[in-house]
Protein backbone atom coordinates (compact mmCIF):
# COMPACT_ATOMS: atom_id res chain seq x y z
CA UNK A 1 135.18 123.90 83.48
CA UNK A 2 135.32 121.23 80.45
CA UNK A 3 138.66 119.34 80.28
CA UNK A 4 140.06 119.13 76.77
CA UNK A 5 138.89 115.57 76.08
CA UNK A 6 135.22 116.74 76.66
CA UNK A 7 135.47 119.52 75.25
CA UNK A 8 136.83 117.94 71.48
CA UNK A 9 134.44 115.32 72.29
CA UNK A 10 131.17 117.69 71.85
CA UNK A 11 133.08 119.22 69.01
CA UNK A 12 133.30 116.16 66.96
CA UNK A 13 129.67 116.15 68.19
CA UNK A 14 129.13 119.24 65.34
CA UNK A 15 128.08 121.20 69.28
CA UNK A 16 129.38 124.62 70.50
CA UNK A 17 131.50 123.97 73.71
CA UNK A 18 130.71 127.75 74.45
CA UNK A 19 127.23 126.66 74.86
CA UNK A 20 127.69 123.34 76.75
CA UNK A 21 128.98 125.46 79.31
CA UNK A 22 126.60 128.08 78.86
CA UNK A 23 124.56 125.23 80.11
CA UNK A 24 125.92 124.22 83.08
CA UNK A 25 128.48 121.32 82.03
CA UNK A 26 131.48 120.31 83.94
CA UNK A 27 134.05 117.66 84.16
CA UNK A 28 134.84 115.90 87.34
CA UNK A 29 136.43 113.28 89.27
CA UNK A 30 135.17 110.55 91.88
CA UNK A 31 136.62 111.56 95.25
CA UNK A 32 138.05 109.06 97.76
CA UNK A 33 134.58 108.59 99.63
CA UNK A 34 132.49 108.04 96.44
CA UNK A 35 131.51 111.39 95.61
CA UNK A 36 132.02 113.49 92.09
CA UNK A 37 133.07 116.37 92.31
CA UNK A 38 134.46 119.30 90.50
CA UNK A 39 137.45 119.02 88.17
CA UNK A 40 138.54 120.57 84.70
CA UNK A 41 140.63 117.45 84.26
CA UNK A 42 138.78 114.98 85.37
CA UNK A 43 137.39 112.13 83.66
CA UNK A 44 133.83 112.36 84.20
CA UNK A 45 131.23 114.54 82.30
CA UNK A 46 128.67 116.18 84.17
CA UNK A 47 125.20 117.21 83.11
CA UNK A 48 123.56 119.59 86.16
CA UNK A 49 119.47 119.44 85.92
CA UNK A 50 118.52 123.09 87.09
CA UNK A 51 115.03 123.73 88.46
CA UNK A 52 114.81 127.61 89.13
CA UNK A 53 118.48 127.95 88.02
CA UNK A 54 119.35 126.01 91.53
CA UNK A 55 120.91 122.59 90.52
CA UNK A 56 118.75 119.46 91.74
CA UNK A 57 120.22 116.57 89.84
CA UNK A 58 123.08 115.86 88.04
CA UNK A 59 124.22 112.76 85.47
CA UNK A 60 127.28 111.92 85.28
CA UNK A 61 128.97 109.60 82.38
CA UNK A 62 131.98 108.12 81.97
CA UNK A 63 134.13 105.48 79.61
CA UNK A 64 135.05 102.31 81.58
CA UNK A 65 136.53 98.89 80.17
CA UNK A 66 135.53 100.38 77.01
CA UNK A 67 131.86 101.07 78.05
CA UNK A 68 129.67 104.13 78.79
CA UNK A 69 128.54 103.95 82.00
CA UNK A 70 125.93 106.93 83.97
CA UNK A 71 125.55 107.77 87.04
CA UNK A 72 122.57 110.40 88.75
CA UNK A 73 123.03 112.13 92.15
CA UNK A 74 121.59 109.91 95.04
CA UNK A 75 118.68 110.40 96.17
CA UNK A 76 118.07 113.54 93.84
CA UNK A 77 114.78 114.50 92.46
CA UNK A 78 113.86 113.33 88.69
CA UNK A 79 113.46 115.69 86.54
CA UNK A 80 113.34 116.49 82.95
CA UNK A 81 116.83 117.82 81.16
CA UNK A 82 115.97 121.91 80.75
CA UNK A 83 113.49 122.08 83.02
CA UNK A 84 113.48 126.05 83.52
CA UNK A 85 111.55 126.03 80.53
CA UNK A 86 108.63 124.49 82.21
CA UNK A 87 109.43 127.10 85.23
CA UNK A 88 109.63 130.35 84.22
CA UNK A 89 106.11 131.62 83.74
CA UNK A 90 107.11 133.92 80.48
CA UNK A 91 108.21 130.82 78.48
CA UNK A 92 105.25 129.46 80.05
CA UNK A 93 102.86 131.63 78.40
CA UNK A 94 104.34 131.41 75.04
CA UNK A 95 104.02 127.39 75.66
CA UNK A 96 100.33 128.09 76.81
CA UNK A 97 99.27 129.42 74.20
CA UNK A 98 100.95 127.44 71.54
CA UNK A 99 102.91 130.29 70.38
CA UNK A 100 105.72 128.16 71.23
CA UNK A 101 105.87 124.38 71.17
CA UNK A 102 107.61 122.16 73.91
CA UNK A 103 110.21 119.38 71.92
CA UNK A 104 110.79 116.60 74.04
CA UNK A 105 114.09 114.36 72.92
CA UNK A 106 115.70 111.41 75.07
CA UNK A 107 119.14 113.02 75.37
CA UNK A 108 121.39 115.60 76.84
CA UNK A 109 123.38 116.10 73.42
CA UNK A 110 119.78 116.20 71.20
CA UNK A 111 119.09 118.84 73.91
CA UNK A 112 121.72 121.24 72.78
CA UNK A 113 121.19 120.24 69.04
CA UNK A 114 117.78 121.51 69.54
CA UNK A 115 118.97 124.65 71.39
CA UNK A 116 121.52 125.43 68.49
CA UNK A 117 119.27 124.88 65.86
CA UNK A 118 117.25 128.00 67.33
CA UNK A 119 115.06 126.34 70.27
CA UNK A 120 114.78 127.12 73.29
CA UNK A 121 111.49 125.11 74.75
CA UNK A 122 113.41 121.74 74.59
CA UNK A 123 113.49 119.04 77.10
CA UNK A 124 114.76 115.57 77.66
CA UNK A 125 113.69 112.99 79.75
CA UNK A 126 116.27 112.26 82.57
CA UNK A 127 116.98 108.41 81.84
CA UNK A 128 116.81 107.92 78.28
CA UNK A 129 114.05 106.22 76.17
CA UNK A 130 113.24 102.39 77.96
CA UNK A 131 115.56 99.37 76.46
CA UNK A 132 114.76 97.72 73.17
CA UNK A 133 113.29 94.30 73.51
CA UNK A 134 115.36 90.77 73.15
CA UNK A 135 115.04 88.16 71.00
CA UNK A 136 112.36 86.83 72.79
CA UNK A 137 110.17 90.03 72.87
CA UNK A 138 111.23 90.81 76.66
CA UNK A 139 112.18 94.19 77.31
CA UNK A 140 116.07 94.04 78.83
CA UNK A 141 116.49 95.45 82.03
CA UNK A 142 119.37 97.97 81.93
CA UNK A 143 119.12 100.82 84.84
CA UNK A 144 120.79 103.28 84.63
CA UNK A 145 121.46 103.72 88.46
CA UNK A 146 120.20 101.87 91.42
CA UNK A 147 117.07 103.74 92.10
CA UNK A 148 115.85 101.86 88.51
CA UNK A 149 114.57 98.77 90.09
CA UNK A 150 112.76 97.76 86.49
CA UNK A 151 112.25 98.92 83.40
CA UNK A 152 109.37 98.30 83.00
CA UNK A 153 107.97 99.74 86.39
CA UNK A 154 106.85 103.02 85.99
CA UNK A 155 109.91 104.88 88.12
CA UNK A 156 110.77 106.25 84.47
CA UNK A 157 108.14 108.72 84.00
CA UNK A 158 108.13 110.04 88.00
CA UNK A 159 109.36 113.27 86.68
CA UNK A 160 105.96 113.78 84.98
CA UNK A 161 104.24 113.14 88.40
CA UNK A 162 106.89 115.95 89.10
CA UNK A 163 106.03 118.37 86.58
CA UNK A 164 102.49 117.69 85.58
CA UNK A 165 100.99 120.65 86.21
CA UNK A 166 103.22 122.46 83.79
CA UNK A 167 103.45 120.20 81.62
CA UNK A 168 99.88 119.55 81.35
CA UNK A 169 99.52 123.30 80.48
CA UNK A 170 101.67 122.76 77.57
CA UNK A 171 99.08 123.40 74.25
CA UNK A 172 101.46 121.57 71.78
CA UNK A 173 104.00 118.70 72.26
CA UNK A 174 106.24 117.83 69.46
CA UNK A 175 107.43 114.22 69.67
CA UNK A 176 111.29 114.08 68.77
CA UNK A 177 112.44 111.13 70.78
CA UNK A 178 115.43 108.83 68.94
CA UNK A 179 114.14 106.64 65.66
CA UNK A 180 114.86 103.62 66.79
CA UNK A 181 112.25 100.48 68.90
CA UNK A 182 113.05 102.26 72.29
CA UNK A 183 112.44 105.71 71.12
CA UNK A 184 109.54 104.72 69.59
CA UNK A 185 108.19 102.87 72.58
CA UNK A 186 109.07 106.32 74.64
CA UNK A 187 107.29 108.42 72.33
CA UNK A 188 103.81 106.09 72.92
CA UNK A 189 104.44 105.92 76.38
CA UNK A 190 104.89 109.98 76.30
CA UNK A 191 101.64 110.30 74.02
CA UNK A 192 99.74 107.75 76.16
CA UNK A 193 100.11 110.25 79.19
CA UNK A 194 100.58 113.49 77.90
CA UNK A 195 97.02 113.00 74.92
CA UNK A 196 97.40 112.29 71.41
CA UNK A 197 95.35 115.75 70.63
CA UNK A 198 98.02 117.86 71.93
CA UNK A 199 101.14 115.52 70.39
CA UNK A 200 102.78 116.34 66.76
CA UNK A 201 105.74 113.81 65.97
CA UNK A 202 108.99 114.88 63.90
CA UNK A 203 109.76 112.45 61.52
CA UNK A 204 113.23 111.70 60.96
CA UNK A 205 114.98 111.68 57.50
CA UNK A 206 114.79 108.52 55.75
CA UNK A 207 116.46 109.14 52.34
CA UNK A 208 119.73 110.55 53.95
CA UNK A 209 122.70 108.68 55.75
CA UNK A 210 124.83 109.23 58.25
CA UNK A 211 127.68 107.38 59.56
CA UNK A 212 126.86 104.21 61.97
CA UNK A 213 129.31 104.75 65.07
CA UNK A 214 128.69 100.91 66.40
CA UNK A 215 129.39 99.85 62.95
CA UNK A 216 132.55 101.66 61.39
CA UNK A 217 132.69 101.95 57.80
CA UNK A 218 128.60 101.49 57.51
CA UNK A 219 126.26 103.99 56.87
CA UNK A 220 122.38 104.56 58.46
CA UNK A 221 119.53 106.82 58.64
CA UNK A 222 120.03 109.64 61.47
CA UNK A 223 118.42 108.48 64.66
CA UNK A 224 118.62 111.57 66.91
CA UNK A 225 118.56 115.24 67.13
CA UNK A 226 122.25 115.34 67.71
CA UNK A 227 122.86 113.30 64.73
CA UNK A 228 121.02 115.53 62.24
CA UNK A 229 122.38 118.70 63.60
CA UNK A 230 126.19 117.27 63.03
CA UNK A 231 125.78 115.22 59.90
CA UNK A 232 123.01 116.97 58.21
CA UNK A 233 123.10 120.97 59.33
CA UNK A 234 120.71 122.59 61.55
CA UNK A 235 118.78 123.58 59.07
CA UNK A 236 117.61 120.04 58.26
CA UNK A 237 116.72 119.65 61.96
CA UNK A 238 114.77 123.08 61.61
CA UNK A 239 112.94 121.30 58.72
CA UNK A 240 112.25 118.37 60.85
CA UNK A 241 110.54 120.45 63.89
CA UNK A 242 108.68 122.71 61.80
CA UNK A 243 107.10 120.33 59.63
CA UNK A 244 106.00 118.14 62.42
CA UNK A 245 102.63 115.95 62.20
CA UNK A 246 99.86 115.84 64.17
CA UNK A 247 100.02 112.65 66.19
CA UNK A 248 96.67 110.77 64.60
CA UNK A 249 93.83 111.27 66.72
CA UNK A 250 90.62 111.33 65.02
CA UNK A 251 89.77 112.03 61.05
CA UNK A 252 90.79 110.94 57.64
CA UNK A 253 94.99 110.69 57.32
CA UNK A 254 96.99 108.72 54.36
CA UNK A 255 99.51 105.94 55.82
CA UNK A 256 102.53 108.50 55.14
CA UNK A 257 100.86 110.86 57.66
CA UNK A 258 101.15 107.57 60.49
CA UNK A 259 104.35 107.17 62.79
CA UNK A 260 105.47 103.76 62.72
CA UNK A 261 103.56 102.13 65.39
CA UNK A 262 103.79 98.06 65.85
CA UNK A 263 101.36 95.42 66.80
CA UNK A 264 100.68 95.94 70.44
CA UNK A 265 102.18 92.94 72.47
CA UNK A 266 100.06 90.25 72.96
CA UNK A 267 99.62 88.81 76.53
CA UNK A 268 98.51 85.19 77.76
CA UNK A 269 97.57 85.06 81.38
CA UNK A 270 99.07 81.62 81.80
CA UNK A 271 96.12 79.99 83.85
CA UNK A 272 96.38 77.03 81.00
CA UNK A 273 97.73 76.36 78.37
CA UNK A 274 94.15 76.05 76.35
CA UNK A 275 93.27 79.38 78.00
CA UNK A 276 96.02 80.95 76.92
CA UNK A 277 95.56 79.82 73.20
CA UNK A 278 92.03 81.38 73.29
CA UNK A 279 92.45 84.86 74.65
CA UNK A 280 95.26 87.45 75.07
CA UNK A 281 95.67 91.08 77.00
CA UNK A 282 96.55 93.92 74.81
CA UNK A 283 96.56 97.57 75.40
CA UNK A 284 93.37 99.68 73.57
CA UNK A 285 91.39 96.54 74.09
CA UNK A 286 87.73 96.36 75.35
CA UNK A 287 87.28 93.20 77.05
CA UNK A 288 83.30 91.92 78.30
CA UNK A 289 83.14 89.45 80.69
CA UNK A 290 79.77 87.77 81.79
CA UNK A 291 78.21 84.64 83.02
CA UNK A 292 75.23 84.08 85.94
CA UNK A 293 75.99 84.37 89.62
CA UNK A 294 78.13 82.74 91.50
CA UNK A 295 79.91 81.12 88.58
CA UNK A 296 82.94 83.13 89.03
CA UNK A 297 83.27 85.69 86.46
CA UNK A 298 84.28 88.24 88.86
CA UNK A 299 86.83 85.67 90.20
CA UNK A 300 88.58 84.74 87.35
CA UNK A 301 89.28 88.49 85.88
CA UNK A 302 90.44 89.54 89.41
CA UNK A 303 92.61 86.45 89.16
CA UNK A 304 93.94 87.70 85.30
CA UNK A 305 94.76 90.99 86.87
CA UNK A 306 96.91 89.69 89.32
CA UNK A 307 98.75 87.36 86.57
CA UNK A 308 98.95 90.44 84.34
CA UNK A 309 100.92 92.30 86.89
CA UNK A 310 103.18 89.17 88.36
CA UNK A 311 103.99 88.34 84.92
CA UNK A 312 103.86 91.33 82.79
CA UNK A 313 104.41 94.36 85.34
CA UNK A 314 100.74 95.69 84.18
CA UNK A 315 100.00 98.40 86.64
CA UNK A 316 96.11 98.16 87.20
CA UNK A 317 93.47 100.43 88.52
CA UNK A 318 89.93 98.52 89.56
CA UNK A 319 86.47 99.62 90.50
CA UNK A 320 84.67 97.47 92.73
CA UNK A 321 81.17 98.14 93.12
CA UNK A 322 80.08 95.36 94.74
CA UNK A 323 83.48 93.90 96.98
CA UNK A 324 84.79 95.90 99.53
CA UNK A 325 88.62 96.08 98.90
CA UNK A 326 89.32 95.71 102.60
CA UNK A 327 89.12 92.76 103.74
CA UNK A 328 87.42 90.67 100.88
CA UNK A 329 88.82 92.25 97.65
CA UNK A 330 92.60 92.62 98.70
CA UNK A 331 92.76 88.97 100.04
CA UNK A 332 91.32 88.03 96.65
CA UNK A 333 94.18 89.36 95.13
CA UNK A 334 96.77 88.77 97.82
CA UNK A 335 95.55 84.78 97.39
CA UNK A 336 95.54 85.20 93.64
CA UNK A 337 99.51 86.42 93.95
CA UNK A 338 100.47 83.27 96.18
CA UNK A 339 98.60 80.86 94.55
CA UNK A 340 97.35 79.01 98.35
CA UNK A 341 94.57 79.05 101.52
CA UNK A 342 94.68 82.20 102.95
CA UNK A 343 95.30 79.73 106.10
CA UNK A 344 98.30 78.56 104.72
CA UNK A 345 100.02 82.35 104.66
CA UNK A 346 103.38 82.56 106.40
CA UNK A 347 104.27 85.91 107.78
CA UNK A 348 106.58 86.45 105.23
CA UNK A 349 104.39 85.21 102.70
CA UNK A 350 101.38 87.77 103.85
CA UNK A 351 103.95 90.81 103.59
CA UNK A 352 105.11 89.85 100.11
CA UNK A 353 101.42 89.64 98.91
CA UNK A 354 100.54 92.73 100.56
CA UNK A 355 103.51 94.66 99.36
CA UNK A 356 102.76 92.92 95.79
CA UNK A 357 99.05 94.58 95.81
CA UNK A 358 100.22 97.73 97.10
CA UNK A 359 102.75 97.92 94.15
CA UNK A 360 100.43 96.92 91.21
CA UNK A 361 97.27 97.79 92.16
CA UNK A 362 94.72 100.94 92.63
CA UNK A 363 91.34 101.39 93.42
CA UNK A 364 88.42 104.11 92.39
CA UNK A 365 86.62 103.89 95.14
CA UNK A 366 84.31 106.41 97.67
CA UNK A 367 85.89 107.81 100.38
CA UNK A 368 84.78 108.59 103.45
CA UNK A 369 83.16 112.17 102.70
CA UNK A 370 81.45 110.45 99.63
CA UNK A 371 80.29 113.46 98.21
CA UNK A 372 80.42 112.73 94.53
CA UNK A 373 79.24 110.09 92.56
CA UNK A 374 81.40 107.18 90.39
CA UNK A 375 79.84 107.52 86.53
CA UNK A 376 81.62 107.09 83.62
CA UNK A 377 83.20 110.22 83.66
CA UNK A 378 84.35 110.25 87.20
CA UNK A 379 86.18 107.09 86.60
CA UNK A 380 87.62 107.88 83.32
CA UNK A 381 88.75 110.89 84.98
CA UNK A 382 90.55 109.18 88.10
CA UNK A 383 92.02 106.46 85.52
CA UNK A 384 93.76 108.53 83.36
CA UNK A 385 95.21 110.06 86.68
CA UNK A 386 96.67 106.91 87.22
CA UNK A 387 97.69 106.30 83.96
CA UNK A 388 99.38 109.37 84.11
CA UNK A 389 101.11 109.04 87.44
CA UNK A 390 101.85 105.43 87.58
CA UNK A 391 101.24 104.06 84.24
CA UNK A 392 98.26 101.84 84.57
CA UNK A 393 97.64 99.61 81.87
CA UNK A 394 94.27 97.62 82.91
CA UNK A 395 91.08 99.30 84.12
CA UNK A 396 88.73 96.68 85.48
CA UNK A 397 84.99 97.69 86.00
CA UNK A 398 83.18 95.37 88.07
CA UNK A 399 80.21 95.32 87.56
CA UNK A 400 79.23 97.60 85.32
CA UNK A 401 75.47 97.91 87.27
CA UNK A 402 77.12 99.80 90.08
CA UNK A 403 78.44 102.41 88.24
CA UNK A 404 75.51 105.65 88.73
CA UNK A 405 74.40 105.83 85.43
CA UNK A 406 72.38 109.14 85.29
CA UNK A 407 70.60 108.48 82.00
CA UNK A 408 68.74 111.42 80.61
CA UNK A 409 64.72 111.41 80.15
CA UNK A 410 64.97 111.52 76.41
CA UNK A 411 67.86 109.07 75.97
CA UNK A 412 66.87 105.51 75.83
CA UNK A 413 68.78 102.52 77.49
CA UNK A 414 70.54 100.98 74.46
CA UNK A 415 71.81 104.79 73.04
CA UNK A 416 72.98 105.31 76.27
CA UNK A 417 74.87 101.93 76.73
CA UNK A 418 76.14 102.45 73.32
CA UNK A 419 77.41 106.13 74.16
CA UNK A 420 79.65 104.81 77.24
CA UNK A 421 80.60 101.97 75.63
CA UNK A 422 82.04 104.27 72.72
CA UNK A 423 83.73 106.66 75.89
CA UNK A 424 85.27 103.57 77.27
CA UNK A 425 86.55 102.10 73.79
CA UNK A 426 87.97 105.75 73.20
CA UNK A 427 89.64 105.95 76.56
CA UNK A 428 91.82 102.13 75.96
CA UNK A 429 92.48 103.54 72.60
CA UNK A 430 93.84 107.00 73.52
CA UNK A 431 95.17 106.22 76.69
CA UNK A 432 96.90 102.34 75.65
CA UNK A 433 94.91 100.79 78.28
CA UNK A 434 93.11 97.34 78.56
CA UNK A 435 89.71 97.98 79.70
CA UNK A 436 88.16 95.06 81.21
CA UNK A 437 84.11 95.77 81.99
CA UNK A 438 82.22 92.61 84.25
CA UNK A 439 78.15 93.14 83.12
CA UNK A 440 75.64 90.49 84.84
CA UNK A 441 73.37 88.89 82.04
CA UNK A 442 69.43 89.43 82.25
CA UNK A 443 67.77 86.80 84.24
CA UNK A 444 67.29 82.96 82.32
CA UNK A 445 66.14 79.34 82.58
CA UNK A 446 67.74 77.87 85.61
CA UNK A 447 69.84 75.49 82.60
CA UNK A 448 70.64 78.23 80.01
CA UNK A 449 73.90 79.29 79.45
CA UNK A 450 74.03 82.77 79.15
CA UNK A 451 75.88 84.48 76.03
CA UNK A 452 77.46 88.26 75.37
CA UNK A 453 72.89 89.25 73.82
CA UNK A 454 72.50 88.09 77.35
CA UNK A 455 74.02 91.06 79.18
CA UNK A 456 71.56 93.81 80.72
CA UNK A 457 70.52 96.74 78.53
CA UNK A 458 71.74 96.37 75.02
CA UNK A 459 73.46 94.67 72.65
CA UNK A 460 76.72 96.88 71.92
CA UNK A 461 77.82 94.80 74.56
CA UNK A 462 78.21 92.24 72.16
CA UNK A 463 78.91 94.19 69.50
CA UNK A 464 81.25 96.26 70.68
CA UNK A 465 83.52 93.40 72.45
CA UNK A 466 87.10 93.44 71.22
CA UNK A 467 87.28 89.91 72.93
CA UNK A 468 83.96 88.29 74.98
CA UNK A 469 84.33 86.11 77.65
CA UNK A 470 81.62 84.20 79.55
CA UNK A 471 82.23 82.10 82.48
CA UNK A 472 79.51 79.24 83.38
CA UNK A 473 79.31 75.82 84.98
CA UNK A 474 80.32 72.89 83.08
CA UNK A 475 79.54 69.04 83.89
CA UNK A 476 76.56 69.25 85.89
CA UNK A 477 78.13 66.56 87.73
CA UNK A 478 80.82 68.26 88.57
CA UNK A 479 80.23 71.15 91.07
CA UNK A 480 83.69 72.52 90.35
CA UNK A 481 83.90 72.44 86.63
CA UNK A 482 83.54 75.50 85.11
CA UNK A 483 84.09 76.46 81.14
CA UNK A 484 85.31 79.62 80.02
CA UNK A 485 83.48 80.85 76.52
CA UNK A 486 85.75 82.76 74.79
CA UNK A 487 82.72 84.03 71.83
CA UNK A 488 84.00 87.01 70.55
CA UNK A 489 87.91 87.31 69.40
CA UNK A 490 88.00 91.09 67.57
CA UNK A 491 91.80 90.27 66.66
CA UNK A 492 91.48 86.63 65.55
CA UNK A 493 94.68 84.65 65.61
CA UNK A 494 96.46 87.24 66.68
CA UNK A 495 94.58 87.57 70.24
CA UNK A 496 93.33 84.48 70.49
CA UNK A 497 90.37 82.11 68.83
CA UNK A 498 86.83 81.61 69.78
CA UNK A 499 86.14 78.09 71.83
CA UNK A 500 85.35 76.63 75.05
CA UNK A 501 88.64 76.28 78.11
CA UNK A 502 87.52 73.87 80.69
CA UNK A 503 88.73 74.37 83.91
CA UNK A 504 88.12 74.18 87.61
CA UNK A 505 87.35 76.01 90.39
CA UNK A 506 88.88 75.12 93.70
CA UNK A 507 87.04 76.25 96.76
CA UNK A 508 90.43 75.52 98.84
CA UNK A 509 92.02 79.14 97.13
CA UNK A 510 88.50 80.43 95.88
CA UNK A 511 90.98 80.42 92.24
CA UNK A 512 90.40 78.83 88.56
CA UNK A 513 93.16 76.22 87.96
CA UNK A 514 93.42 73.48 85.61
CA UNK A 515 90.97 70.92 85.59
CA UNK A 516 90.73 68.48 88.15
CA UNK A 517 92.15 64.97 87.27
């Protein structure tokens, strides 16, 4: 049962209280030992999240010192909002076959706007679209309960992990998350694991007002499903849904047909200060990274991985053809993390690193059956697993060489290069991934610095670079110098500048650090 408060509160919503409790909702109360329960005049509203009609979750929200706050179950499942549309293998079919589409909105409320507007295959996602950024481009960390350890961390989308099979099945998506930076951060981060060919996005009005709740007396542009259902009639919401856009993918589109997407954020790895001046992480970026043995190309974009996920939460997946991950690779990374001598671990200090790498990082790698082979496709394949499940957002191929490459008879060397090089570059682009490929130059003069024409097999390596990076030895009298060629910046400016960052390498950690004094 609704109490009266909730139940004029989804009225001056412009909802149907008949169907609110058509669909499950309830007020409660807290009980002495913690727990909500059941009550038609108590002060909390709850929001059950059915799976096969039997209730797994439920959110509960309530007004405190002025504020909303929200609540889930502990230790209950994540799941979407409406799931029984994913469930029931009738809807199923009519989702299959895109006789029906599946709407996915950030909200309870745009739920049931959706559902009153005359459709039924609409979902939400359980915790809301991610927070908007500060003033200092940081997302803010607001969890919604205590199971959210970060935003950022990919514990938001673990109800896709939960559901992917169905959803995966799904032949159309339409894109209806809120109009606003988080909403439109949710929809890419939806997109990115769901693929842009089966995504449409509903574009919300812009030439019509409603009013601004935070801001009485002021008027805005609707940025929800709820909000254009009340304010503007379910008819303009019908409007919305059916006249959907494809989400861009490949072809010839005008500007209007785009969704407001911004410049991706640009990343410094914060070795120095130069470096970071030179070169910057993005998502969709193909990265090239070369230089002659033993220089420490291999090192140093190990060592950016590790800084990518320690300072920007960048979940990474890494192919190591020629390291084995245990022991040699993993203590790369575990050093990387504490910055010191593997010698000079504490106890403590080992765990952390270990528990660091286990957190951040996967690996494509053989196991022990090893009865399939790692090409191209294999890898793209097991990546976009992860970026699926956990949200990867750097691939790292190194090298390239020990990829198979089964090249056919009538293909030569460079078309082929050029043809993986163009599934890779499609992959970061579709996907939002930085793809980070180490390639060993073609042998040279003992004193010849090796450049991005260098690199085995073809020149679309150079070409095709959104940022090229070539690590070699500096002052010949100085065994540890080493300078970092940054000679191809797509994105000038924006991700960096072409030049020369000296630094060192010390053999202590086996790291790159600032130059020596």
């Amino acid at each position: 049962m609704l109490s009266e408060k909730h139940a004029k509160g989804i009225e001056d919503r412009g909802l149907s209280v008949e169907m609110s409790a058509a669909m499950g909702l309830y007020s409660g109360r807290r009980s002495r030992d913690g727990s909500i329960v059941p009550d038609e005049n108590g002060n909390i509203l709850c929001w059950p999240y059915f799976e096969h009609g039997e209730e797994v979750n439920t959110k509960y929200r309530w007004a405190q010192d002025g504020q909303r706050r929200f609540q889930q179950r502990p230790n209950a499942p994540k799941t979407v909002y409406n799931a029984d549309v994913l469930l029931d293998e009738n809807t199923m079919t009519q989702l299959e076959v895109g006789q029906e589409s599946l709407i996915w909105v950030e909200g309870e409320f745009d739920v049931q706007a959706g559902k009153e507007s005359g459709y039924e295959t609409v979902i939400s996602v359980p915790d809301g679209a991610p927070p908007a950024r500060d003033a200092k481009g940081k997302l803010i960390a607001v969890p919604d309960d205590a199971r959210d350890i970060d935003p950022e961390d990919d514990d938001k989308f673990a109800f896709m992990s939960r559901l992917m099979d169905p959803i995966m099945r799904v032949k159309h998506h339409i894109i209806c998350t809120d109009a606003d930076e988080p909403g439109r951060r949710m929809a890419k981060e939806l997109v990115r694991r769901i693929g842009a060919a089966k995504c449409f996005w509903a574009e919300y009005p812009k030439d019509e007002v409603v009013p601004d709740k935070k801001n009485k007396g002021k008027l805005r542009a609707p940025k929800d499903l709820n909000e254009v259902k009340q304010y503007l009639g379910a008819e303009r919401v019908r409007d919305m849904i059916d006249n959907a856009k494809p989400w861009p993918v490949t072809g010839l589109f005008r500007l209007s047909d785009y969704p407001e997407m911004e410049i991706p954020q640009m990343c410094e790895i914060g070795l120095s200060e130069e470096l970071d001046r030179l070169m910057k992480f993005y998502a969709g970026q193909f990265v090239i990274a070369t230089g002659v043995p033993n220089v420490g190309k291999s090192t140093l974009m190990n060592q950016a991985a590790v800084l990518m996920a320690k300072k920007h939460k960048w979940p990474i997946a890494i192919f190591s053809g020629e390291k084995d991950v245990k022991p040699f690779l993993g203590h790369e990374l575990m050093t990387a993390f504490l910055e010191k001598p593997r010698k000079d671990w504490s106890f403590e200090e080992k765990q952390r690193a270990e528990a660091f790498v286990e957190r951040y990082f996967q690996f494509i790698d053989y196991d022990e059956s090893a009865d399939f082979e790692i090409d191209v496709d294999f890898l793209l394949e097991r990546a976009a697993t992860a970026v699926f499940r956990d949200g990867v957002k750097m691939l790292l191929i190194d090298p390239w060489n020990e990829l198979e490459h089964n090249r056919p008879m009538n293909v030569s060397l460079t078309e082929y290069v050029g043809k993986m090089i163009k599934k890779l570059k499609r992959f970061a682009k579709q996907f939002g991934v930085c793809v980070v490929v180490v390639a060993h130059p073609t042998k040279l003069a003992a004193d010849q610095k090796p450049g991005l024409y260098n690199i085995s097999d073809s020149a679309h390596w150079a070409n095709k670079a959104d940022l090229g990076v070539v690590v070699h030895s500096g002052d010949p009298e100085d065994p540890y110098a080493r300078e970092i060629d940054i000679c191809k910046v797509r994105l000038k400016r924006i991700a960096g500048n072409t030049g020369i960052a000296v630094m060192s390498f010390d053999e202590r950690t086996g790291l790159f650090v600032k130059p020596f004094s």
